[in-house]
Protein backbone atom coordinates (compact mmCIF):
# COMPACT_ATOMS: atom_id res chain seq x y z
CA UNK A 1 -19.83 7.19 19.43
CA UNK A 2 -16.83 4.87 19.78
CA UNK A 3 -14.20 4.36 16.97
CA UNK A 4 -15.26 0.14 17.21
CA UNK A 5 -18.82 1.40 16.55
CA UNK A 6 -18.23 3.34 13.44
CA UNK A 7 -15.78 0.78 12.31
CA UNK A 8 -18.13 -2.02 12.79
CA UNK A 9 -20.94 0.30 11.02
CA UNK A 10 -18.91 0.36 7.90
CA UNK A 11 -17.06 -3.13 7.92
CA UNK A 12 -17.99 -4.71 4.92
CA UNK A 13 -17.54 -1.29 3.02
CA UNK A 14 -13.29 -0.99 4.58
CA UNK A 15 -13.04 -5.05 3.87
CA UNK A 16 -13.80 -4.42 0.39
CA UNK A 17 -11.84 -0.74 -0.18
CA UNK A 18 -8.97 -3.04 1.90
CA UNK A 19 -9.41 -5.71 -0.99
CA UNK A 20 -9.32 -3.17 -3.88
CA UNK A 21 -6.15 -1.80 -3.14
CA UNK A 22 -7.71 1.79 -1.70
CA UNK A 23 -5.85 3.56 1.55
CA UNK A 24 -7.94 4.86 3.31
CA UNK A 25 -5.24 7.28 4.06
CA UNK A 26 -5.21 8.52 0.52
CA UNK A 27 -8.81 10.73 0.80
CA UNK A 28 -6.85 13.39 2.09
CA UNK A 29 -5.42 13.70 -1.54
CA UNK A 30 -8.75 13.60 -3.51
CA UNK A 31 -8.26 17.42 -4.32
CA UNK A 32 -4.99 17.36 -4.45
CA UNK A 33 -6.27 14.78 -7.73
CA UNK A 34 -8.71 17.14 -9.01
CA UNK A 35 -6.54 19.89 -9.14
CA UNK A 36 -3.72 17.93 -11.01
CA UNK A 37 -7.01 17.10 -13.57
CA UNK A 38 -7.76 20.34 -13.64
CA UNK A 39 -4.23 21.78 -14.70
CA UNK A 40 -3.46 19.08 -16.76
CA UNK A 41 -6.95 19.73 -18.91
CA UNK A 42 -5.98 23.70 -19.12
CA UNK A 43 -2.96 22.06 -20.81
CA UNK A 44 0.16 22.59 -18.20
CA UNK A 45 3.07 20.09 -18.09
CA UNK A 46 3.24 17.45 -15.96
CA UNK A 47 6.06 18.11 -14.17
CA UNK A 48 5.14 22.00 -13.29
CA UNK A 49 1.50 20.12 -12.06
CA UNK A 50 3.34 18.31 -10.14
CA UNK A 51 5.82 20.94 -8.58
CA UNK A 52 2.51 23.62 -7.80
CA UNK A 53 0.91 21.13 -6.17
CA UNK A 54 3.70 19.77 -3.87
CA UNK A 55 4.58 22.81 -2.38
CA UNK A 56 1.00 23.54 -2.18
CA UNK A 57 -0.34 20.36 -0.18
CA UNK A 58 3.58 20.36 1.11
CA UNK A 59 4.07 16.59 0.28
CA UNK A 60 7.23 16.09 -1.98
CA UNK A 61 7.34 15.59 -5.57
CA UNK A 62 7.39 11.83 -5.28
CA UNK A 63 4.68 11.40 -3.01
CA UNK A 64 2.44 13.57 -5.96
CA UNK A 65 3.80 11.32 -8.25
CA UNK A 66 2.83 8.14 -6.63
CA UNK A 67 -0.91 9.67 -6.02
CA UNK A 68 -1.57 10.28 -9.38
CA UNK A 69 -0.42 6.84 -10.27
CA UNK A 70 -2.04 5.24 -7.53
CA UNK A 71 -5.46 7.15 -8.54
CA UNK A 72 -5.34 6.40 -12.45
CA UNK A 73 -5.03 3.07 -11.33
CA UNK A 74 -7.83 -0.09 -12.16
CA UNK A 75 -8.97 -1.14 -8.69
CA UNK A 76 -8.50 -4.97 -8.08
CA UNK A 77 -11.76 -5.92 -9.66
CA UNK A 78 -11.85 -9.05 -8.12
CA UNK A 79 -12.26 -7.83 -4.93
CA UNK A 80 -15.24 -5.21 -6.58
């Protein structure tokens, strides 16, 4: 299958993740998310979350910063 196939496939579905605000980039981080969840609900801090998880995924501590404020973010309902 050709990339223009799959993208044409699912081109209403990227127009309106596009619209919303999502990178499609960003799936790559969805566990990186759920482990930050995770820890935070056992009760750690923040900022040691954030450190165990950058030099675990080996992004920097601002780039785990920005996900997690990127993902508790409203999507642009508008687009929705």
């Amino acid at each position: 299958m050709k990339v223009i196939e799959i993208l044409n496939l699912n081109k209403e579905l990227l127009k309106k993740f596009q619209t919303a605000g999502i990178r499609l980039d960003d799936v790559q981080y969805i566990d990186l998310f759920n482990e930050y969840r995770t820890l935070l609900s056992q009760g750690e801090k923040v900022s040691y979350i954030v450190a165990v998880l950058s030099t675990k995924y080996q992004v920097s501590e601002r780039k785990v910063y920005d996900l997690i404020r990127r993902f508790k973010s409203d999507c642009n309902l508008s687009a929705v």
